[in-house]
PDB file of N, CA and C in Angstrom:
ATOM      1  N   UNK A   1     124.005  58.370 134.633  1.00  0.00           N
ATOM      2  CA  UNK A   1     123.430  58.008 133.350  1.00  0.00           C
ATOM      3  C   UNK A   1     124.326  58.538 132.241  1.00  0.00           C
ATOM      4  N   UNK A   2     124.456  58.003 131.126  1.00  0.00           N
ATOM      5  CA  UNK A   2     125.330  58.224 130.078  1.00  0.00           C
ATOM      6  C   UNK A   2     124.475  58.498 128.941  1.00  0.00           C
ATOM      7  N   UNK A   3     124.453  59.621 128.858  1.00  0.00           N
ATOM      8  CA  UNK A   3     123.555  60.411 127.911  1.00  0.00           C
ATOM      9  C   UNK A   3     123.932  59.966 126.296  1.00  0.00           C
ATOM     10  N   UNK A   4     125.620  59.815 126.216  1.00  0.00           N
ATOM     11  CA  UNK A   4     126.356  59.422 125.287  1.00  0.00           C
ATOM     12  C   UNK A   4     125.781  57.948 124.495  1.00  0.00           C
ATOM     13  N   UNK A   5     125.400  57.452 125.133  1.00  0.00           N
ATOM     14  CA  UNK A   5     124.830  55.860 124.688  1.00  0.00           C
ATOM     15  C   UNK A   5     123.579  56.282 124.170  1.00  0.00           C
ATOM     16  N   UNK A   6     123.275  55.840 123.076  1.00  0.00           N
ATOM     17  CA  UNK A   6     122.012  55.857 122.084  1.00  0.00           C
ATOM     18  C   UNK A   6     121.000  54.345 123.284  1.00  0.00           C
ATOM     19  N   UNK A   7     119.763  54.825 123.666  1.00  0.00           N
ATOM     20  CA  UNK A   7     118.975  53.443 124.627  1.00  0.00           C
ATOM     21  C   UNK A   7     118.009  54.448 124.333  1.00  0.00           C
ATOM     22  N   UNK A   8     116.671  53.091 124.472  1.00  0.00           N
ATOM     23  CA  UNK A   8     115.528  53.480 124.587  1.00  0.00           C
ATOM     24  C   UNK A   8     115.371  53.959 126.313  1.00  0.00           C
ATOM     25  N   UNK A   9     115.994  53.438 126.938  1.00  0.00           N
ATOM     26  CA  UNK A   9     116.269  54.408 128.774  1.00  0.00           C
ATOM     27  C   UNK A   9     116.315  55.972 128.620  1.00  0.00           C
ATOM     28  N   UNK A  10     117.539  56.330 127.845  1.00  0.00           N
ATOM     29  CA  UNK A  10     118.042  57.447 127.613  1.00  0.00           C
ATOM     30  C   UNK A  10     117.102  57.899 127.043  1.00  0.00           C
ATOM     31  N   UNK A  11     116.635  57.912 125.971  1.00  0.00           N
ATOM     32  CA  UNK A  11     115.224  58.564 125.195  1.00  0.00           C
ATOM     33  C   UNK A  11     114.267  58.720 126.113  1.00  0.00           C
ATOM     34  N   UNK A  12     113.318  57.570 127.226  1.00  0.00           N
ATOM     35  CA  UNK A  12     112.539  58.408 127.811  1.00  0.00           C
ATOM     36  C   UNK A  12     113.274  59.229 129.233  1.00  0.00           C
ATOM     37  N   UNK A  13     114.338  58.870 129.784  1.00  0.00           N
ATOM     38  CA  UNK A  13     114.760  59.788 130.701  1.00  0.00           C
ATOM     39  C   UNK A  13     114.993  61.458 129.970  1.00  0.00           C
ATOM     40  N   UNK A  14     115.202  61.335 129.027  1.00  0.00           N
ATOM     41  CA  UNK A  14     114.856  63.118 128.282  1.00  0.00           C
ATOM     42  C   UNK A  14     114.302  63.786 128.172  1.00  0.00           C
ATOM     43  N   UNK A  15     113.199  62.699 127.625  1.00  0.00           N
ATOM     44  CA  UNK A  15     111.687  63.028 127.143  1.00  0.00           C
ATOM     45  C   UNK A  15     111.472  63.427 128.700  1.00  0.00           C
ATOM     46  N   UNK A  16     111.297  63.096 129.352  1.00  0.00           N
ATOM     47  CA  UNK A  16     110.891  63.283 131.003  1.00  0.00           C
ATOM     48  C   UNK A  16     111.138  64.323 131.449  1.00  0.00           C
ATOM     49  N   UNK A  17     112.422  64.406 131.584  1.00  0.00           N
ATOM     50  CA  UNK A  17     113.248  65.936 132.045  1.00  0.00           C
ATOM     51  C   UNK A  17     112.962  66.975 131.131  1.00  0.00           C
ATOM     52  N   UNK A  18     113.064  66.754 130.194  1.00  0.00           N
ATOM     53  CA  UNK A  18     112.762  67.901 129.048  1.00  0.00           C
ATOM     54  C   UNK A  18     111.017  68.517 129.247  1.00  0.00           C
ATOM     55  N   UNK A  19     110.318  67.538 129.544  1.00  0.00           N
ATOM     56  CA  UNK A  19     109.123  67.823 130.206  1.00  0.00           C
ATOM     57  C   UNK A  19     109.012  68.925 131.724  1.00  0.00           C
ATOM     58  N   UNK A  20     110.028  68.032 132.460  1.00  0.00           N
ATOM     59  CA  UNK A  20     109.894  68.333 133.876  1.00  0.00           C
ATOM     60  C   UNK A  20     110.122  70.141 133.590  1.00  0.00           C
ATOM     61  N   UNK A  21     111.556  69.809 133.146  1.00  0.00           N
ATOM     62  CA  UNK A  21     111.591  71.679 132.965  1.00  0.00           C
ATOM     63  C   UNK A  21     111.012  72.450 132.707  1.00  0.00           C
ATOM     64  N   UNK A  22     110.521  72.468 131.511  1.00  0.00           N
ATOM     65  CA  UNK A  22     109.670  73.132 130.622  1.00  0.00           C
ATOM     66  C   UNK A  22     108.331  73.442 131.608  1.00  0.00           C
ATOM     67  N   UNK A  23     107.985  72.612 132.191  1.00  0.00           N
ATOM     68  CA  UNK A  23     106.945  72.896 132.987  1.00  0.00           C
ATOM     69  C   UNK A  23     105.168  72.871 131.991  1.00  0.00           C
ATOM     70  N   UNK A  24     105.218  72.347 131.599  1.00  0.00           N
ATOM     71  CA  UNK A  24     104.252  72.437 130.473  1.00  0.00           C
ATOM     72  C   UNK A  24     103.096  71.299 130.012  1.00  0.00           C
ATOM     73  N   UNK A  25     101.876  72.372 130.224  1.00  0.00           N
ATOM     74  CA  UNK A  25     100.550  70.917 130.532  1.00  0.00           C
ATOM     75  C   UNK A  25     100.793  69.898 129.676  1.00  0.00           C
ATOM     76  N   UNK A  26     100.609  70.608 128.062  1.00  0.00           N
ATOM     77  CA  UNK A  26     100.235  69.913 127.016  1.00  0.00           C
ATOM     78  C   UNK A  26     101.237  68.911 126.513  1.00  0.00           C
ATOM     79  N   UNK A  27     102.192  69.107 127.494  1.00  0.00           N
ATOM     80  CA  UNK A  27     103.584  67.994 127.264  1.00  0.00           C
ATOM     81  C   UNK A  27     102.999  66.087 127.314  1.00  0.00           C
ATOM     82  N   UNK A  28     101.201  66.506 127.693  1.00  0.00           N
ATOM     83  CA  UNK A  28     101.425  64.765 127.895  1.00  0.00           C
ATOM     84  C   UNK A  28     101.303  64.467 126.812  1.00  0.00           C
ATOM     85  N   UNK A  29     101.173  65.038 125.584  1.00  0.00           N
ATOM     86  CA  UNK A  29     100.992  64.522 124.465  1.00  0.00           C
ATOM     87  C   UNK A  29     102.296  63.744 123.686  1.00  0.00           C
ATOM     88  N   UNK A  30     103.429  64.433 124.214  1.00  0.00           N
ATOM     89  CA  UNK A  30     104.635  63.277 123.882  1.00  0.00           C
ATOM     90  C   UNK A  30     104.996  62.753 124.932  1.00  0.00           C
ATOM     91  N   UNK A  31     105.338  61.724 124.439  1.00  0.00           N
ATOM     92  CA  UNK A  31     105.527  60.678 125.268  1.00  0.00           C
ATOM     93  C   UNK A  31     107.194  59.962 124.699  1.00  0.00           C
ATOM     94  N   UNK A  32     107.586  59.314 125.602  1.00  0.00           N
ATOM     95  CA  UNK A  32     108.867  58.442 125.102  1.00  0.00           C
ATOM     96  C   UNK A  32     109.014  57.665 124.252  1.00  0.00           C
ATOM     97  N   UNK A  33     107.785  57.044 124.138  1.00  0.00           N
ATOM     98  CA  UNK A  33     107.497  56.356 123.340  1.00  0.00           C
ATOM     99  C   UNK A  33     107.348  56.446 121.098  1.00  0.00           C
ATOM    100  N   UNK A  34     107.004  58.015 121.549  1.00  0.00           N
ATOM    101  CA  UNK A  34     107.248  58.556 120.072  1.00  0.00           C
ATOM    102  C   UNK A  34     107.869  58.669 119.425  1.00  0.00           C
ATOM    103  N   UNK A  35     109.497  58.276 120.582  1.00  0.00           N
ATOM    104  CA  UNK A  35     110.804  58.694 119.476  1.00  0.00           C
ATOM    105  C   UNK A  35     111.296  57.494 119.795  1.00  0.00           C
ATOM    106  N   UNK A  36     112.283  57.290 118.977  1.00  0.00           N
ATOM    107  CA  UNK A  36     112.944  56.287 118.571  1.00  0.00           C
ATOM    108  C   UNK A  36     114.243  56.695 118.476  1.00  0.00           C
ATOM    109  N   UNK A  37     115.596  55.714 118.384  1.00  0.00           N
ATOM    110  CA  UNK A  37     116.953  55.984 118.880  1.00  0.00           C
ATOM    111  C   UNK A  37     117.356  56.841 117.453  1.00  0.00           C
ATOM    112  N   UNK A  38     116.592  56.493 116.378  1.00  0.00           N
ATOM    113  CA  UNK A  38     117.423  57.474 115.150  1.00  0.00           C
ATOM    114  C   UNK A  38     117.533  58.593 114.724  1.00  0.00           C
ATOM    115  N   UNK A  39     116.626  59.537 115.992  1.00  0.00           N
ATOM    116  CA  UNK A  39     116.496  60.835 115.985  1.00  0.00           C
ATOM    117  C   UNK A  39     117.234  61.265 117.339  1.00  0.00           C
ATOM    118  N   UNK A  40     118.262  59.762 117.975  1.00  0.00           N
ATOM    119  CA  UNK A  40     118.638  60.531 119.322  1.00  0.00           C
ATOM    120  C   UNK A  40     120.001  61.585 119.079  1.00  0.00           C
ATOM    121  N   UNK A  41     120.574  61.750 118.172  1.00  0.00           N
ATOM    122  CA  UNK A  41     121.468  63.143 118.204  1.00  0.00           C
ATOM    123  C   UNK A  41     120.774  64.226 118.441  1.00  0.00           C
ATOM    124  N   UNK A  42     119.390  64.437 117.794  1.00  0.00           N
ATOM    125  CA  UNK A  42     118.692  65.749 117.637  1.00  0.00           C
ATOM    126  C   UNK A  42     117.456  65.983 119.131  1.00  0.00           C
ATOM    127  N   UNK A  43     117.471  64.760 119.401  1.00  0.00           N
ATOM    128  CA  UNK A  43     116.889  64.228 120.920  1.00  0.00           C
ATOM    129  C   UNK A  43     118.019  65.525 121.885  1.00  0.00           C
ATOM    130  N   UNK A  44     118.948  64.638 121.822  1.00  0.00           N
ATOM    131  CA  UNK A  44     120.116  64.449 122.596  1.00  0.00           C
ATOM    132  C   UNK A  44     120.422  66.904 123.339  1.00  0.00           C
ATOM    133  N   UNK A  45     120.707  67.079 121.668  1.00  0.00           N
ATOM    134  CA  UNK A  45     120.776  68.349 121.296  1.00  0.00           C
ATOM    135  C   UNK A  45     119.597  69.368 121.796  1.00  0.00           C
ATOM    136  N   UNK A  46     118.199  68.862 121.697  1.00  0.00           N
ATOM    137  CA  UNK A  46     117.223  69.438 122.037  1.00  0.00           C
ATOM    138  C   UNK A  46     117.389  69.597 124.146  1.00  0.00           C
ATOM    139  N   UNK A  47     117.700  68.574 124.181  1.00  0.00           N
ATOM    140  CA  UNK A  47     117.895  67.977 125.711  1.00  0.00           C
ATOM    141  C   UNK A  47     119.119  68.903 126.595  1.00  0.00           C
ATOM    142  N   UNK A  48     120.088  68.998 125.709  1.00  0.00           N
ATOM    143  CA  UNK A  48     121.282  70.156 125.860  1.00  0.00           C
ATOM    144  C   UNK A  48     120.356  70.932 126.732  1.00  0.00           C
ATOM    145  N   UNK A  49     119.852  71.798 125.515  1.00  0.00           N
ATOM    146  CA  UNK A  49     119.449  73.039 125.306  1.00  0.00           C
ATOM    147  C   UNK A  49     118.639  73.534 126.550  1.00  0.00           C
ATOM    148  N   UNK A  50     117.898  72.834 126.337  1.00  0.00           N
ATOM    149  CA  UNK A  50     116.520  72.937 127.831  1.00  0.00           C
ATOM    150  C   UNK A  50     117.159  72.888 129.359  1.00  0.00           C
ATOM    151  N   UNK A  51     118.515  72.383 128.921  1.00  0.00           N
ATOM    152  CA  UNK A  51     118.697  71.614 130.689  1.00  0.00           C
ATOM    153  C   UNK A  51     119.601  73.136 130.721  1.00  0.00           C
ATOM    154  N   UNK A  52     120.707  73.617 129.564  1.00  0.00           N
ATOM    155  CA  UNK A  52     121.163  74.914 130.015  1.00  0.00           C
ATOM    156  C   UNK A  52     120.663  76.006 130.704  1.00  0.00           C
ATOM    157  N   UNK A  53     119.252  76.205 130.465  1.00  0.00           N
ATOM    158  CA  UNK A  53     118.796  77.529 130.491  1.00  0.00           C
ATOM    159  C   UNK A  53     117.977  77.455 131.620  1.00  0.00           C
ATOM    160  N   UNK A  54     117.496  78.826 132.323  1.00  0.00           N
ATOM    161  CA  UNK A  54     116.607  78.987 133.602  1.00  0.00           C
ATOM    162  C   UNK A  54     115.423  78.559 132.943  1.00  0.00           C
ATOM    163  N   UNK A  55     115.098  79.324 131.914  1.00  0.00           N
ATOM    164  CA  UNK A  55     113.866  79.951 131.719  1.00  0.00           C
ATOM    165  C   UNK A  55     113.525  80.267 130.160  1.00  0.00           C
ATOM    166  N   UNK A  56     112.187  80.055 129.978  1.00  0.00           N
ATOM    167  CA  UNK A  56     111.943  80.301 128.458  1.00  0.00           C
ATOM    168  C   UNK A  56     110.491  80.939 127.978  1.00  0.00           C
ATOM    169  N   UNK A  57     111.123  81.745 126.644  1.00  0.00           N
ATOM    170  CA  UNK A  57     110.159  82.863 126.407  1.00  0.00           C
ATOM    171  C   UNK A  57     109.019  82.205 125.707  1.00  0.00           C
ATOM    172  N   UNK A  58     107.625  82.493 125.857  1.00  0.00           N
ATOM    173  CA  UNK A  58     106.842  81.442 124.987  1.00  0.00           C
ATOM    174  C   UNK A  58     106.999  81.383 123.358  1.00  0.00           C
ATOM    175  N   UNK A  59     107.831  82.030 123.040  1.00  0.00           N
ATOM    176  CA  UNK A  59     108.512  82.107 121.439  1.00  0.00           C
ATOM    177  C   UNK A  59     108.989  80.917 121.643  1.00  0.00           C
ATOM    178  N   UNK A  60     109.822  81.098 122.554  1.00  0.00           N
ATOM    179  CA  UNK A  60     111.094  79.193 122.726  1.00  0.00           C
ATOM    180  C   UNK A  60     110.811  78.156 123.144  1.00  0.00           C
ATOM    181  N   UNK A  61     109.127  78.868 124.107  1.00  0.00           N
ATOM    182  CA  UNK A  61     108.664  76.775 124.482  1.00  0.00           C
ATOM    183  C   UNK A  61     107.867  76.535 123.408  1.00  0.00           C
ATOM    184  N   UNK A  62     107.383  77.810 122.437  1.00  0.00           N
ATOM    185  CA  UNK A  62     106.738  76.694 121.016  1.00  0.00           C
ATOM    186  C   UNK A  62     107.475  75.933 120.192  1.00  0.00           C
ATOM    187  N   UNK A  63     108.365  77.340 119.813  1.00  0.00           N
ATOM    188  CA  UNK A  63     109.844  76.501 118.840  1.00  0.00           C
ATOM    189  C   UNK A  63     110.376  74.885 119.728  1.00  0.00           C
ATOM    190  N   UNK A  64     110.054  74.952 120.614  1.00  0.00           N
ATOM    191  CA  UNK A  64     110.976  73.675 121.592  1.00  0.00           C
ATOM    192  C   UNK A  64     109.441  72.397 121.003  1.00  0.00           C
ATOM    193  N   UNK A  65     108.793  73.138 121.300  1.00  0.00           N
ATOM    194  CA  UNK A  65     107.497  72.003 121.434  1.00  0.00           C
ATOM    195  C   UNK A  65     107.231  71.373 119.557  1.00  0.00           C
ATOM    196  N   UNK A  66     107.527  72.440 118.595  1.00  0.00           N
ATOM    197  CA  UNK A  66     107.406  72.200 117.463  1.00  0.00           C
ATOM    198  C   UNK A  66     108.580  71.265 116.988  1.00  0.00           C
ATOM    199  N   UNK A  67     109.901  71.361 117.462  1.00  0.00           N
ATOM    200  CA  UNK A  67     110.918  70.689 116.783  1.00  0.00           C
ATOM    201  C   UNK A  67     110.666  68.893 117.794  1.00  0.00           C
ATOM    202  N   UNK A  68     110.097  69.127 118.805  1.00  0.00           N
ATOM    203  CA  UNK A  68     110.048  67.996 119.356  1.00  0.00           C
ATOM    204  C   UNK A  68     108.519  66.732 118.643  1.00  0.00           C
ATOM    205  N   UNK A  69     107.769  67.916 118.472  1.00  0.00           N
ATOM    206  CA  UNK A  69     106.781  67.352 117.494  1.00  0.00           C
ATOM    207  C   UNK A  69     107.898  66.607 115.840  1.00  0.00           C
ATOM    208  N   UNK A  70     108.553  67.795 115.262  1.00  0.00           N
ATOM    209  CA  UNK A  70     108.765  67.140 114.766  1.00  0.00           C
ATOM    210  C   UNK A  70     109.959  65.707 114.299  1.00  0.00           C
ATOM    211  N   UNK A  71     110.339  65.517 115.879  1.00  0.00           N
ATOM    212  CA  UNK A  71     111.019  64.239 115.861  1.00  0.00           C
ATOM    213  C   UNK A  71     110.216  62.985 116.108  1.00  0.00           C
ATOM    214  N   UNK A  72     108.667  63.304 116.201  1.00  0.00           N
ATOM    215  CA  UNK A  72     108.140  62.372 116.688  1.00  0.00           C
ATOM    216  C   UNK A  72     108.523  60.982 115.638  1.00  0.00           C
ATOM    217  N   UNK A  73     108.061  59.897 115.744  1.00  0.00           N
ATOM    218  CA  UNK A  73     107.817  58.551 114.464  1.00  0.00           C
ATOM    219  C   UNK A  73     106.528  58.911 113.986  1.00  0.00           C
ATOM    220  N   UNK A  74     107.022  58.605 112.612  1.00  0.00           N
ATOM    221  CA  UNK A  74     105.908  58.558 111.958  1.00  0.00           C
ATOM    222  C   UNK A  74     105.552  56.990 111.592  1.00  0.00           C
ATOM    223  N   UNK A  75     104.468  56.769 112.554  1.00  0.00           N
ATOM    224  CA  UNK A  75     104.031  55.389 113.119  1.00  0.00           C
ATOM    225  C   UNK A  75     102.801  55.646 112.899  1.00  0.00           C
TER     226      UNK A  75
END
């Protein structure tokens, strides 16, 4: 998969993984569907981040959960 290409594929394969990791109930509340390709640099960046690391302090899965809130559409 080519992360590099802006697709609505790529957006929910993130959204997904970024889920999977995190491990986290309340994750069904975003969905792939919330974002859209014009927030995928900051998508993209958030997606980095999560896939680097083992593990996260609940300081960093709010901050993670808040910046992802706020890429949602405002739809």
């Amino acid at each position: 998969m080519d992360l590099a290409q802006k697709s609505v594929e790529n957006v929910e394969y993130m959204i997904e993984k970024i889920k999977e990791k995190l491990k986290v109930l309340n994750f069904g509340a975003i969905k792939p569907s919330h974002f859209d390709e014009e927030m995928y640099e900051e998508l993209k960046d958030i997606y980095d981040l999560v896939m680097k690391k083992d593990s996260f302090s609940p300081n960093e899965m709010q901050a993670l959960a808040e910046e992802l809130g706020n890429l949602r559409k405002n739809k």
